[in-house]
N, C-alpha and C. Protein backbone atom coordinates (compact mmCIF):
# COMPACT_ATOMS: atom_id res chain seq x y z
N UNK A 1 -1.52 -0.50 -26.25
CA UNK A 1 -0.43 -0.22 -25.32
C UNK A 1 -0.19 -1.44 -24.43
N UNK A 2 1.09 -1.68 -24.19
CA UNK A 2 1.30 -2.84 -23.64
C UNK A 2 1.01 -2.64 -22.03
N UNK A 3 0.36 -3.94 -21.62
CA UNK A 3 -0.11 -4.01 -20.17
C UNK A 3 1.28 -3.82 -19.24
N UNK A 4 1.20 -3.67 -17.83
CA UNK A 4 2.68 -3.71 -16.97
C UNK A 4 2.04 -4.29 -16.24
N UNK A 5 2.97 -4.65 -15.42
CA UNK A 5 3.39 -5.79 -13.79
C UNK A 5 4.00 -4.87 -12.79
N UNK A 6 3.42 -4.21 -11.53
CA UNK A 6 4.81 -3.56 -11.12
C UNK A 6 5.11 -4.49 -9.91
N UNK A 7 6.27 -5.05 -9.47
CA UNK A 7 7.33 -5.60 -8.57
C UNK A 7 7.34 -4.49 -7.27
N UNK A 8 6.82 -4.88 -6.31
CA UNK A 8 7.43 -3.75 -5.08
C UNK A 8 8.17 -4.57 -4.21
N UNK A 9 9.57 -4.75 -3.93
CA UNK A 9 10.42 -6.33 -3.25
C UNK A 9 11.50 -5.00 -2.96
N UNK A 10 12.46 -5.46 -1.95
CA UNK A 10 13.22 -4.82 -1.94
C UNK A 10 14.78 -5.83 -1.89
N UNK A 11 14.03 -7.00 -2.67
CA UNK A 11 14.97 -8.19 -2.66
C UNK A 11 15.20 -8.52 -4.17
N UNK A 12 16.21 -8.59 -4.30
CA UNK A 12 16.19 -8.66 -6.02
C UNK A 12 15.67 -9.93 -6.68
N UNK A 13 16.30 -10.78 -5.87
CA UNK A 13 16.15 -12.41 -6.24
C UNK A 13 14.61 -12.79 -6.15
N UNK A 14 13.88 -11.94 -4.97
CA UNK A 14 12.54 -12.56 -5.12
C UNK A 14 11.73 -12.01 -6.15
N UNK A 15 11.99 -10.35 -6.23
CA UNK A 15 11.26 -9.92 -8.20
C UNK A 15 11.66 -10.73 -8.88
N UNK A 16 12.91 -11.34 -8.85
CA UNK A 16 13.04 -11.90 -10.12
C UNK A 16 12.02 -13.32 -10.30
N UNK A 17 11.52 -13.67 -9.32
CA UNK A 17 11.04 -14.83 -8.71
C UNK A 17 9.40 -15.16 -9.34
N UNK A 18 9.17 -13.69 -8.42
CA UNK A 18 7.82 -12.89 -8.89
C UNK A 18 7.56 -12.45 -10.17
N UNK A 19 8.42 -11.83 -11.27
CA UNK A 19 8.32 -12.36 -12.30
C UNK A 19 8.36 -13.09 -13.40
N UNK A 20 9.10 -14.52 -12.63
CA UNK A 20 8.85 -15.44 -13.54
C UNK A 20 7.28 -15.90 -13.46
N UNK A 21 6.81 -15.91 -12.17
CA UNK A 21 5.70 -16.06 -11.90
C UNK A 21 4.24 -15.72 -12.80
N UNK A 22 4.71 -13.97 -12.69
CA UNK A 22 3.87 -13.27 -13.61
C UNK A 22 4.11 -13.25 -15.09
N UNK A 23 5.03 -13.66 -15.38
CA UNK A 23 5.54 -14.46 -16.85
C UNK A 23 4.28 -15.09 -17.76
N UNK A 24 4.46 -16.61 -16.03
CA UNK A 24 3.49 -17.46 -16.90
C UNK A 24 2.29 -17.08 -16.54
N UNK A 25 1.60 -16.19 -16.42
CA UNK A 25 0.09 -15.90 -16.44
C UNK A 25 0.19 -14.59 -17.26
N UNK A 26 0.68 -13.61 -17.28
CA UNK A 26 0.68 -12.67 -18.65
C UNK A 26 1.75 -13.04 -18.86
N UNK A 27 2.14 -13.52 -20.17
CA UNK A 27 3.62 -13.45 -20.98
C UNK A 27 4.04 -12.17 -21.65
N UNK A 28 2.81 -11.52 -22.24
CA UNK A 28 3.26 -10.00 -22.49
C UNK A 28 3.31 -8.89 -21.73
N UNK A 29 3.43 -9.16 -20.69
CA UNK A 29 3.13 -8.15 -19.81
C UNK A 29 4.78 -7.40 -19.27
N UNK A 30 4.28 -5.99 -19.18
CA UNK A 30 5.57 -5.45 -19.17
C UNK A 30 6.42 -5.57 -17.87
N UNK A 31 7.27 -5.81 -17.07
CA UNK A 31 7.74 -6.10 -15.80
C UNK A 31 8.19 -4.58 -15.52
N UNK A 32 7.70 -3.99 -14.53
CA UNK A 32 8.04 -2.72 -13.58
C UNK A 32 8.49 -3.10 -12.19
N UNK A 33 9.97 -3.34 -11.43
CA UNK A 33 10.21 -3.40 -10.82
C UNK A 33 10.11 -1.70 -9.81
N UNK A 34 10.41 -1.88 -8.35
CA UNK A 34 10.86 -1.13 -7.47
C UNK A 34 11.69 -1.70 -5.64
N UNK A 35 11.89 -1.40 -5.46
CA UNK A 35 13.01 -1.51 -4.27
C UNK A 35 12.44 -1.06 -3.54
N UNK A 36 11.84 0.30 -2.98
CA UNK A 36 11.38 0.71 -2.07
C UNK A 36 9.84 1.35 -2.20
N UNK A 37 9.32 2.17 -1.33
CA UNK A 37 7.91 2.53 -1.47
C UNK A 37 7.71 3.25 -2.34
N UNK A 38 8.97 4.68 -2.17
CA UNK A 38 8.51 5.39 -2.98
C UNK A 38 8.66 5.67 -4.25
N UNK A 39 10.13 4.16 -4.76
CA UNK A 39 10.29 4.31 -6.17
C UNK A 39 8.64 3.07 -6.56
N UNK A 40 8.06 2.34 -6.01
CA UNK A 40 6.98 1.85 -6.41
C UNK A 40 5.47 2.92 -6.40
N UNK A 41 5.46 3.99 -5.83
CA UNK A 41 4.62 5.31 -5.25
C UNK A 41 5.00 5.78 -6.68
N UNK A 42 6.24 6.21 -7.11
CA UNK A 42 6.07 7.03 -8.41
C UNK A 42 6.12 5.90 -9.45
N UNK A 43 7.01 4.81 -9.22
CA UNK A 43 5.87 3.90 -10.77
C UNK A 43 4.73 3.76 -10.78
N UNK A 44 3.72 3.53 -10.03
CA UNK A 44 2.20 3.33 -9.98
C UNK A 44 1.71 4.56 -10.54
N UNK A 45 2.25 5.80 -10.08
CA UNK A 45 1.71 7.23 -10.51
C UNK A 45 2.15 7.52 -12.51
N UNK A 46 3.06 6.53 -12.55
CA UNK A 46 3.33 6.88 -13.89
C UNK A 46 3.12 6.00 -14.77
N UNK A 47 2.71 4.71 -14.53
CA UNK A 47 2.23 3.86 -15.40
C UNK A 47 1.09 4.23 -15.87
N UNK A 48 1.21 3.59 -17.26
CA UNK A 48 -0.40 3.85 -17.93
C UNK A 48 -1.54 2.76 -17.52
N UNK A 49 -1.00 2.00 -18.04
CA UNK A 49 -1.89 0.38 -18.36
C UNK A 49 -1.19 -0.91 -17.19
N UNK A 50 -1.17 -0.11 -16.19
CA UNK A 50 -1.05 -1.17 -14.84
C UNK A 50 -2.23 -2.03 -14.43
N UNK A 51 -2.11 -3.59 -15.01
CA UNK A 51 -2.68 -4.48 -14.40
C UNK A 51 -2.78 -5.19 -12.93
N UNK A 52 -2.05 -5.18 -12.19
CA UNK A 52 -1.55 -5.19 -10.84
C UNK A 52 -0.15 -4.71 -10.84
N UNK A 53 -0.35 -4.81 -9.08
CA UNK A 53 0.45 -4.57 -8.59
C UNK A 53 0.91 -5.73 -7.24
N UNK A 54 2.27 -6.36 -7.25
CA UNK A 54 2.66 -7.21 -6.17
C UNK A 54 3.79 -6.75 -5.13
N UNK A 55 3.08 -6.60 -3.80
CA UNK A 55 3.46 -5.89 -2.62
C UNK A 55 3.91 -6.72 -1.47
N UNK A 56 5.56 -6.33 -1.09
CA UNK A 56 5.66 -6.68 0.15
C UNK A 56 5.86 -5.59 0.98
N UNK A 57 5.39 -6.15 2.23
CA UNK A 57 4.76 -4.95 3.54
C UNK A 57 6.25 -4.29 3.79
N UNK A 58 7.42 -5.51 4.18
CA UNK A 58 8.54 -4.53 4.40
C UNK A 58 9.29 -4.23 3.51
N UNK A 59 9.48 -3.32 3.22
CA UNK A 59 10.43 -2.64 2.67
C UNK A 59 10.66 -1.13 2.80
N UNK A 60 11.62 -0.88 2.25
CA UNK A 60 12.16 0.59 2.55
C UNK A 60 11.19 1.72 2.48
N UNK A 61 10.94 2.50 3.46
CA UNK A 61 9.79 3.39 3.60
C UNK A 61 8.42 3.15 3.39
N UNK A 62 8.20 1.81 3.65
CA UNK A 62 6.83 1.37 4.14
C UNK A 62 6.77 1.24 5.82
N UNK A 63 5.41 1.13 6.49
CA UNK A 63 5.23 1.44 7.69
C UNK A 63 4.25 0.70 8.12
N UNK A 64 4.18 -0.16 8.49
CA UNK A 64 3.17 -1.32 8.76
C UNK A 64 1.94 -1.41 7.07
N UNK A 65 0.99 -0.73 7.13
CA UNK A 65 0.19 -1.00 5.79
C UNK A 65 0.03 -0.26 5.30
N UNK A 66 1.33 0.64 5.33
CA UNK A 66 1.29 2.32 4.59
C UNK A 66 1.18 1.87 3.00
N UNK A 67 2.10 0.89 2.92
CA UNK A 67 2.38 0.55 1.43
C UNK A 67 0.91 0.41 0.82
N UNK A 68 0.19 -0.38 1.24
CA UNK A 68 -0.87 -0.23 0.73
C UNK A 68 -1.56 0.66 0.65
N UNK A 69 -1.95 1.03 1.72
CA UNK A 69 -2.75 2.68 1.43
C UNK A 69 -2.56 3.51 0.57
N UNK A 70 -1.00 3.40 0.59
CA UNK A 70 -0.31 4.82 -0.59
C UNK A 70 -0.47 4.49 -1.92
N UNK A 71 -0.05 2.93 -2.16
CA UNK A 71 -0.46 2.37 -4.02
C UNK A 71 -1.63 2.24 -4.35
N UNK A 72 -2.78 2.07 -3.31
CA UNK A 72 -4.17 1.98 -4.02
C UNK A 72 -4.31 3.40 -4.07
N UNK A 73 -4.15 4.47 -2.92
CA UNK A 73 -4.49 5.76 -3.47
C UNK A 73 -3.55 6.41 -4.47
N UNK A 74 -2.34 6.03 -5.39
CA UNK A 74 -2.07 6.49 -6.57
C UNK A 74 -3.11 5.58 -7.70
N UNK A 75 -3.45 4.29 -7.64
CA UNK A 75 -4.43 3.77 -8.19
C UNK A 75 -5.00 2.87 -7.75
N UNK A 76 -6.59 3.67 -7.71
CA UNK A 76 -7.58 2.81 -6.86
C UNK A 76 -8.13 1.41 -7.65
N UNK A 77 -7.90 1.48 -9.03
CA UNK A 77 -9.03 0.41 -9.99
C UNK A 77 -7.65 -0.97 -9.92
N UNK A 78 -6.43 -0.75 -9.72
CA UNK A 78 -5.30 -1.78 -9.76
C UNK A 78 -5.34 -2.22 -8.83
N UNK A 79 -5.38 -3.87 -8.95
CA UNK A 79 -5.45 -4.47 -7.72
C UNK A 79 -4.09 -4.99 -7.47
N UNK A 80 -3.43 -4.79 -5.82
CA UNK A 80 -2.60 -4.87 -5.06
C UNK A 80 -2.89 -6.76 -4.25
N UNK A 81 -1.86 -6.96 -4.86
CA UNK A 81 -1.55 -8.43 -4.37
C UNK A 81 -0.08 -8.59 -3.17
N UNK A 82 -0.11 -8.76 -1.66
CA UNK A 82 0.41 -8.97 -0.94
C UNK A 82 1.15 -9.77 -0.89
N UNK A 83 2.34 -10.00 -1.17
CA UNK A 83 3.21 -11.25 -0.99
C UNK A 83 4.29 -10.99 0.01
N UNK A 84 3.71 -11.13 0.92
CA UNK A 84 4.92 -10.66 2.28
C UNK A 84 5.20 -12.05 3.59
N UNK A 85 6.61 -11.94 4.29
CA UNK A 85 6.86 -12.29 5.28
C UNK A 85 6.11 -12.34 6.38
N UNK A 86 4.96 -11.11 6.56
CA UNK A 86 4.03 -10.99 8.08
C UNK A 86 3.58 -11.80 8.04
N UNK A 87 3.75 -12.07 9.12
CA UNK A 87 2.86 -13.87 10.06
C UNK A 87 1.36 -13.64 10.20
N UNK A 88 0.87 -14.33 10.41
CA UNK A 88 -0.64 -14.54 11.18
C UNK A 88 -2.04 -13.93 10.25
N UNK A 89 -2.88 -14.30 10.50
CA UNK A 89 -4.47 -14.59 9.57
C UNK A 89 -4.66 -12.71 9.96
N UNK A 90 -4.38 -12.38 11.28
CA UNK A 90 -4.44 -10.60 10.99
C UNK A 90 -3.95 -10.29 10.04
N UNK A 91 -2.75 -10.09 9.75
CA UNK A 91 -1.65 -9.43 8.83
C UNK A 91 -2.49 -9.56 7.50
N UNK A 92 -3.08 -10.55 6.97
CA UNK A 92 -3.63 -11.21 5.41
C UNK A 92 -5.52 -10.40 5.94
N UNK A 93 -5.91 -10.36 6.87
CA UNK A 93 -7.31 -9.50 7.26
C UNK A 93 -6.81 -7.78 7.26
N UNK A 94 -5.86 -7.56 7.72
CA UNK A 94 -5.38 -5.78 7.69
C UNK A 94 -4.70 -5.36 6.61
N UNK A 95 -4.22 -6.53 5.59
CA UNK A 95 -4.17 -6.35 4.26
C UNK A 95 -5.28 -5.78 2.87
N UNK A 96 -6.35 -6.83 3.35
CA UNK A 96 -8.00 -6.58 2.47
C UNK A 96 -7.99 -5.19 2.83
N UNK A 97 -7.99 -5.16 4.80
CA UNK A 97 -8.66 -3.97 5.17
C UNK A 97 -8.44 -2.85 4.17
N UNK A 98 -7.11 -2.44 3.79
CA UNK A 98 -6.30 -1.26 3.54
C UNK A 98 -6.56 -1.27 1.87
N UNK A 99 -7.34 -2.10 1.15
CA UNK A 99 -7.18 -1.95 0.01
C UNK A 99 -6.87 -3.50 -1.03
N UNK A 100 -6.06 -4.13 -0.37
CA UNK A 100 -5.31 -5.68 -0.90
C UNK A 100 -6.37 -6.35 -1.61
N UNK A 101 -6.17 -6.85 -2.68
CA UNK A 101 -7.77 -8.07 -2.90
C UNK A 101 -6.84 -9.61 -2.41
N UNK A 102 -6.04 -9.44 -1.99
CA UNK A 102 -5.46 -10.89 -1.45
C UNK A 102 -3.96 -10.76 -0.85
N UNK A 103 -3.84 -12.22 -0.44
CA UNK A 103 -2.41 -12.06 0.74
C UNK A 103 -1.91 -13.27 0.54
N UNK A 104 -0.82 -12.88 0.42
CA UNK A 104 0.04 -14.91 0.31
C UNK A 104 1.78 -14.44 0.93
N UNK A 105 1.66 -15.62 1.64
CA UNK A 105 3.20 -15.68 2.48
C UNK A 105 4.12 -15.85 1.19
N UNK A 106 5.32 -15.14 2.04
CA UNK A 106 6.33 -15.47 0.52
C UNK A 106 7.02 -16.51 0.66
N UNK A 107 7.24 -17.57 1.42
CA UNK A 107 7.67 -18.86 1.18
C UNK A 107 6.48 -19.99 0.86
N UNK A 108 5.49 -19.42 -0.19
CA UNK A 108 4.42 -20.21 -0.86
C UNK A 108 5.00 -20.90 -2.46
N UNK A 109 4.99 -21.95 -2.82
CA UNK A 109 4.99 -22.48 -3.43
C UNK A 109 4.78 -21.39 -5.27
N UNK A 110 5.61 -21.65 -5.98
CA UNK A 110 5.53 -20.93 -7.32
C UNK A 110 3.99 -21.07 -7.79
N UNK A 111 3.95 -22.20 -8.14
CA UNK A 111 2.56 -22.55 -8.55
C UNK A 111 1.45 -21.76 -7.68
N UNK A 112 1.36 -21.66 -6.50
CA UNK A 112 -0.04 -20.81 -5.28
C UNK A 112 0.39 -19.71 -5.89
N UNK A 113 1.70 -18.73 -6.03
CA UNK A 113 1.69 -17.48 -6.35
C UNK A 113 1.42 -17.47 -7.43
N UNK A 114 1.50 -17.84 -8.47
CA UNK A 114 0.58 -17.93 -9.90
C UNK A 114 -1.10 -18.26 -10.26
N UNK A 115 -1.53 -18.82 -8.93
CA UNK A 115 -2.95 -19.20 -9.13
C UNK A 115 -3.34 -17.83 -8.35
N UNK A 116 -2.43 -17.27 -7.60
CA UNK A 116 -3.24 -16.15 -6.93
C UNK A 116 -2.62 -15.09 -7.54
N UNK A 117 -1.98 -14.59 -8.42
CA UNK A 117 -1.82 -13.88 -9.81
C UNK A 117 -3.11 -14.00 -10.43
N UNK A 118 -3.32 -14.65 -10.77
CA UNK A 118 -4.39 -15.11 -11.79
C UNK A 118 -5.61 -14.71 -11.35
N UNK A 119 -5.79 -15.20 -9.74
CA UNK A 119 -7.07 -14.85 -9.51
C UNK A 119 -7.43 -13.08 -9.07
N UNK A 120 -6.16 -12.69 -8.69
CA UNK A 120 -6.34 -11.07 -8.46
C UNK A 120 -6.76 -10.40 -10.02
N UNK A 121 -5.89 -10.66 -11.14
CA UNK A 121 -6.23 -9.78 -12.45
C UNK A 121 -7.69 -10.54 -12.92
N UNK A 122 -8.50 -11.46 -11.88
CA UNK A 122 -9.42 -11.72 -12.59
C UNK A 122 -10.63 -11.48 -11.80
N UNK A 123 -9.95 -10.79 -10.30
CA UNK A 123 -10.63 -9.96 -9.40
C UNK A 123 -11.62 -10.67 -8.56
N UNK A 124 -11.02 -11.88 -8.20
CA UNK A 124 -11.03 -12.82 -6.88
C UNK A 124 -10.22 -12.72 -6.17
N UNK A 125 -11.18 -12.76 -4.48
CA UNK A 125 -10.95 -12.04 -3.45
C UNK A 125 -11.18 -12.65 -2.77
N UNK A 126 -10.68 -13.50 -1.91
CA UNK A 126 -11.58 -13.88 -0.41
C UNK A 126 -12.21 -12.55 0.46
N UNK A 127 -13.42 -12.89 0.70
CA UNK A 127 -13.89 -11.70 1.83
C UNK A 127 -13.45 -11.36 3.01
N UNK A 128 -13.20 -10.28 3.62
CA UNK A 128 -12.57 -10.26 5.02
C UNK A 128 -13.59 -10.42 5.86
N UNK A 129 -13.18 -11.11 7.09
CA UNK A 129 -14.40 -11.10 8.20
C UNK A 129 -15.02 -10.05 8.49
N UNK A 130 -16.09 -9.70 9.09
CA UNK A 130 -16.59 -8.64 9.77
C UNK A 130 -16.12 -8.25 10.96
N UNK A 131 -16.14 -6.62 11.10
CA UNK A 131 -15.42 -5.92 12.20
C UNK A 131 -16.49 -4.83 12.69
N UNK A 132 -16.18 -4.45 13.47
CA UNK A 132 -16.99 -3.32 13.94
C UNK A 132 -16.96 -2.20 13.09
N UNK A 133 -18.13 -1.74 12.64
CA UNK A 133 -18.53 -1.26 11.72
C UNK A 133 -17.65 0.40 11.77
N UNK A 134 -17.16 0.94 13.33
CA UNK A 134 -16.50 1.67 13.10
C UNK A 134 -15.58 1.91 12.73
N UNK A 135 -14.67 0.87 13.06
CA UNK A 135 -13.37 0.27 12.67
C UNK A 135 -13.19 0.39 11.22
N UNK A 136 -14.05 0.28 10.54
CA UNK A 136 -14.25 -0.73 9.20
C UNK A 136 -14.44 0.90 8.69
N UNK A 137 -14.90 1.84 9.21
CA UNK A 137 -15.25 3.23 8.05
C UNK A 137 -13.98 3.68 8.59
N UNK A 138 -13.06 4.29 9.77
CA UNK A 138 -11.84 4.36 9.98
C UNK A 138 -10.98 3.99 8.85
N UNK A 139 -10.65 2.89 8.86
CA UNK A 139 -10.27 2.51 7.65
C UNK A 139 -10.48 2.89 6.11
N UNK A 140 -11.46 2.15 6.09
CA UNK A 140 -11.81 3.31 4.47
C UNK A 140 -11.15 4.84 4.09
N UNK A 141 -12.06 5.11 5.22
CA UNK A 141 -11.38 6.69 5.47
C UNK A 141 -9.45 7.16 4.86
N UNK A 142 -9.06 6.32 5.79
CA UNK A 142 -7.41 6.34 5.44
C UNK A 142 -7.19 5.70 4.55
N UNK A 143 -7.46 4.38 4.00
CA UNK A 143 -7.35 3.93 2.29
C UNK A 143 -7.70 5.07 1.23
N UNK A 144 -8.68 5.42 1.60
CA UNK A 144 -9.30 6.95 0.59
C UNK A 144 -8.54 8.09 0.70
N UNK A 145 -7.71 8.42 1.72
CA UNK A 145 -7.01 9.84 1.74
C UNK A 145 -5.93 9.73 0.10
N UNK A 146 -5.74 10.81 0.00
CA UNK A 146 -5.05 10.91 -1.46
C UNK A 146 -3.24 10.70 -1.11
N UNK A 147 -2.51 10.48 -2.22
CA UNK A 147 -1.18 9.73 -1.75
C UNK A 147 -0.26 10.83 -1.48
N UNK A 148 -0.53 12.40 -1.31
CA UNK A 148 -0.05 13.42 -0.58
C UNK A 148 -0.22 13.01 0.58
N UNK A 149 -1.89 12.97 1.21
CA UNK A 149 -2.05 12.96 2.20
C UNK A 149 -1.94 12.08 3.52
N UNK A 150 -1.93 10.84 2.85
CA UNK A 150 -1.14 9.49 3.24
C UNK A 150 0.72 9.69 3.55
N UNK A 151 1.28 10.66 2.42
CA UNK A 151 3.14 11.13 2.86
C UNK A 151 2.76 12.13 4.21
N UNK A 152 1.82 12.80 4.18
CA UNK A 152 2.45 13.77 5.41
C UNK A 152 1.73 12.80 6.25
N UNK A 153 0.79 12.17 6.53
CA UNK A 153 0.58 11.49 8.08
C UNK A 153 1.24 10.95 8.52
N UNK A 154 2.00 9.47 7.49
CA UNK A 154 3.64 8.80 7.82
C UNK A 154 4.74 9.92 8.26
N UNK A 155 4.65 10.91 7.54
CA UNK A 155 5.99 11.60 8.30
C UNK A 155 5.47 12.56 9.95
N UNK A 156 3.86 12.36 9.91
CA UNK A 156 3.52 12.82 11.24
C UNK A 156 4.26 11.83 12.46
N UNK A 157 3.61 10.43 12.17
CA UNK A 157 4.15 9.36 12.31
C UNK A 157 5.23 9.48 12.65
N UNK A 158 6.07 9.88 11.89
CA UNK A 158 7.69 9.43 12.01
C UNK A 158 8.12 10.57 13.06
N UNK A 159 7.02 11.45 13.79
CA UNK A 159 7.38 12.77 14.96
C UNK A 159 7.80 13.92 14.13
N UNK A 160 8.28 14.23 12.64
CA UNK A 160 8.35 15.22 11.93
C UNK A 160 7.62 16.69 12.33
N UNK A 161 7.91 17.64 12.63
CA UNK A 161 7.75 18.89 12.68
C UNK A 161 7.04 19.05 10.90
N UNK A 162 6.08 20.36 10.99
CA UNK A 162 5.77 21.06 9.39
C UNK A 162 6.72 21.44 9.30
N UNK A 163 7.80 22.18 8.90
CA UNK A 163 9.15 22.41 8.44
C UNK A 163 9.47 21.05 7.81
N UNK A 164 9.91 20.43 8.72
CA UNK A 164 10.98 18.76 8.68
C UNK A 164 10.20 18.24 7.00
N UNK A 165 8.72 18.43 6.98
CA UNK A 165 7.75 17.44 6.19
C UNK A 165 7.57 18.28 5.08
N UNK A 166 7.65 19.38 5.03
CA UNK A 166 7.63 20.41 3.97
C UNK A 166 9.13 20.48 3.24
N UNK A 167 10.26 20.38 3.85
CA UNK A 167 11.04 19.88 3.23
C UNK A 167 11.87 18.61 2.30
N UNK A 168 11.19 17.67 3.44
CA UNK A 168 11.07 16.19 2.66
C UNK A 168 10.38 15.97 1.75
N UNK A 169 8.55 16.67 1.65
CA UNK A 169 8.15 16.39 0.31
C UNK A 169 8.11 17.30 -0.78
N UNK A 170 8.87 18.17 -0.33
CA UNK A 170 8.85 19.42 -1.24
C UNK A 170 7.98 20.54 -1.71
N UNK A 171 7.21 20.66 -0.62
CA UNK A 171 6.47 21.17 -0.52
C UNK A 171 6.46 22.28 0.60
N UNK A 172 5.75 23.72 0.69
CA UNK A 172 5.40 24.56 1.69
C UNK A 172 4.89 24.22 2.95
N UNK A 173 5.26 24.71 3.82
CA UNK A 173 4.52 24.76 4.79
C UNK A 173 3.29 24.91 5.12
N UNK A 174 2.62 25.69 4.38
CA UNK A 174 1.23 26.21 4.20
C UNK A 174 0.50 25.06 3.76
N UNK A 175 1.00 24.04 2.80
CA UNK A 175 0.32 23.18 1.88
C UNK A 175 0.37 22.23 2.90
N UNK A 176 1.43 21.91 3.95
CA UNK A 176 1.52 20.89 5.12
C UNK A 176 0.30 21.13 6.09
N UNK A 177 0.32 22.00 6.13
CA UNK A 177 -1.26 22.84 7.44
C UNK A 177 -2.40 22.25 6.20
N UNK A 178 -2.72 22.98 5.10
CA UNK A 178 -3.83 22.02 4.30
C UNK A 178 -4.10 21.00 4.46
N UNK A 179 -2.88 19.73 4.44
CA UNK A 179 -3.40 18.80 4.14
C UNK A 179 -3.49 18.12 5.85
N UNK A 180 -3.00 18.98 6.51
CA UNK A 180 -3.25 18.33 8.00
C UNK A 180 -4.61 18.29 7.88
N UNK A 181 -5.29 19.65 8.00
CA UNK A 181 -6.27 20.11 8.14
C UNK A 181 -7.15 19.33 7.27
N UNK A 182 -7.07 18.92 6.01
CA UNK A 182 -8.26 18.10 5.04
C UNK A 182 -7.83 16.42 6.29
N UNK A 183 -6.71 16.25 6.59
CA UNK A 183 -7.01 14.85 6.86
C UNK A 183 -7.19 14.82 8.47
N UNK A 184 -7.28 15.70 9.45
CA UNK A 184 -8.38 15.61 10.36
C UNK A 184 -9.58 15.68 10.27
N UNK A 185 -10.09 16.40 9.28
CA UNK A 185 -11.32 16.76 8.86
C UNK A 185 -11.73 15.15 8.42
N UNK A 186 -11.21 14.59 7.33
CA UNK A 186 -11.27 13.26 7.43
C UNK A 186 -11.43 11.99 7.92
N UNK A 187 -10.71 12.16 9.32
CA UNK A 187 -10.41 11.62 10.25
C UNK A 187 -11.19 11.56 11.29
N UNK A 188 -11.72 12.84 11.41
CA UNK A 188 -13.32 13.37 12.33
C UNK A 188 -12.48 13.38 13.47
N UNK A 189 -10.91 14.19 13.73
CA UNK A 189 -10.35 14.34 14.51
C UNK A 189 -9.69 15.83 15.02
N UNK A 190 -9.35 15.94 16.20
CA UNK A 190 -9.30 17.81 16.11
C UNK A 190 -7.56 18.27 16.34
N UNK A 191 -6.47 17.52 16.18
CA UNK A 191 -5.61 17.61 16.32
C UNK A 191 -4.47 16.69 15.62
N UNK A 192 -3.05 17.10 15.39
CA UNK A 192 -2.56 15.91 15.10
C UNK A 192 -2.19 14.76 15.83
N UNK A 193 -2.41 15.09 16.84
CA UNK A 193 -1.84 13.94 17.76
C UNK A 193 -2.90 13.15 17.78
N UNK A 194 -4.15 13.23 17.60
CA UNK A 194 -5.34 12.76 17.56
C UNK A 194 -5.04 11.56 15.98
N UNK A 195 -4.50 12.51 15.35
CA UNK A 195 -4.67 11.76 13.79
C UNK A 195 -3.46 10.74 13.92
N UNK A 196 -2.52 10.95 14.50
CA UNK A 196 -1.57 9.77 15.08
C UNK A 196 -1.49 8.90 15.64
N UNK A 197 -3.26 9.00 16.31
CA UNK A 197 -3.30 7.63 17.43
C UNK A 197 -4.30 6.93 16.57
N UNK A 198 -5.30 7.46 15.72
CA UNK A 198 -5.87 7.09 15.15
C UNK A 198 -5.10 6.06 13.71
N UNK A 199 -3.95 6.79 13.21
CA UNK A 199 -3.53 5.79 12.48
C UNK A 199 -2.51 4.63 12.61
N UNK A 200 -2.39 4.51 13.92
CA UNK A 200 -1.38 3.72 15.00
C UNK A 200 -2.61 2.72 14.80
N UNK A 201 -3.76 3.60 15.73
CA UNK A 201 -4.74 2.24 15.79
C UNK A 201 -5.04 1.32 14.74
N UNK A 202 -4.77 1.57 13.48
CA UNK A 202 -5.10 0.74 12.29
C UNK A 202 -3.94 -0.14 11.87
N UNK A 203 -2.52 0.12 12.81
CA UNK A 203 -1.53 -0.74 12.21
C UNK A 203 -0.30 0.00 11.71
N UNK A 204 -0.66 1.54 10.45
CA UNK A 204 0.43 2.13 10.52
C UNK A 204 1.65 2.52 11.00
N UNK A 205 1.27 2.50 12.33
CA UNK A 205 3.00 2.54 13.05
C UNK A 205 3.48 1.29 13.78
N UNK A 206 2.98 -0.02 12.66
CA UNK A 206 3.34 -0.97 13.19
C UNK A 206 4.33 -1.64 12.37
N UNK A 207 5.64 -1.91 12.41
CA UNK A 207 6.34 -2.78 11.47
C UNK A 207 6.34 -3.93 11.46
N UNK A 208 5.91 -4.36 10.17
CA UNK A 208 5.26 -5.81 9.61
C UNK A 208 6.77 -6.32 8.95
């Protein structure tokens, strides 16, 4: 079965950019574009044989490092390569945090985005610094929630009522209280407002 590439840009010219890129390091590799989060959320969920995946932070219905959280938890073994606009040595450290095995600005040189193609499908990583060890299971924690449970906290996020969020993901109300409930439990938190400051604190309600 043929390997894929999926594209998450919400710029056309730069997928196209990005896969010439990924061209020359897999030539057979299948190109899966997306535009926004959640048409890249259901390609990741429906690909078979996804070798990476290349992510920029903004785009349409991403939320500071939601994007990430949500594509490693549709697949955890695919590694997520960052190619975004966010400035500063944080942004490329709260990238790893969330899942990323690497980070590169997108006005980098063709050639750097091809050596760091190369080195993600070959699962080189620079290490992230050390953080406070609480910080650091926080995290995990929310990289690990499942990619349901990652949609209703963003739409907690976004001030959504259970109604508002049960209708957007199509889902019951009842199933909205579940998954509150599994991801405070998660969270080691006793409310939602609790689970909102907690995922503020990691960056989520930050636009990158």
């Amino acid at each position: 079965m043929t390997e894929s590439v999926l594209i998450a840009d919400d710029h056309p010219l730069f997928r196209q950019a990005l896969a010439l890129a990924v061209g020359r390091v897999l030539p057979e590799a299948r190109i899966i574009e997306a535009g926004t989060l959640a048409a890249a959320a259901r390609a990741a969920s429906d690909a078979a044989v996804l070798r990476l995946i290349l992510l920029d932070l903004k785009m349409p219905g991403a939320v500071g490092y939601s994007g990430i959280a949500l594509l490693h938890a549709e697949q955890p073994d695919v590694p997520i390569l960052v190619v975004s606009s966010a400035e500063g040595a944080a942004a490329a450290e709260e990238a790893r945090a969330f899942g990323a095995i690497g980070f590169l600005p997108k006005d980098s040189a063709l050639e750097a985005i091809e050596a760091a193609i190369s080195g993600a499908l070959h699962g080189r990583s620079r290490v992230p610094p050390r953080e406070d060890n609480d910080v650091a299971n926080v995290r995990n924690t929310v990289a690990d929630l499942t990619p349901m449970q990652l949609k209703v906290l963003l739409a907690v996020l976004d001030g959504q009522l259970n109604k508002q969020i049960a209708y957007s993901l199509h889902i019951s109300e009842a199933t909205v209280k579940a998954h509150m409930t599994a991801i405070m439990r998660k969270l080691d938190v006793s409310n939602r407002t609790q689970a909102a400051l907690v995922a503020r604190s990691l960056g989520l309600d930050l636009r990158h």
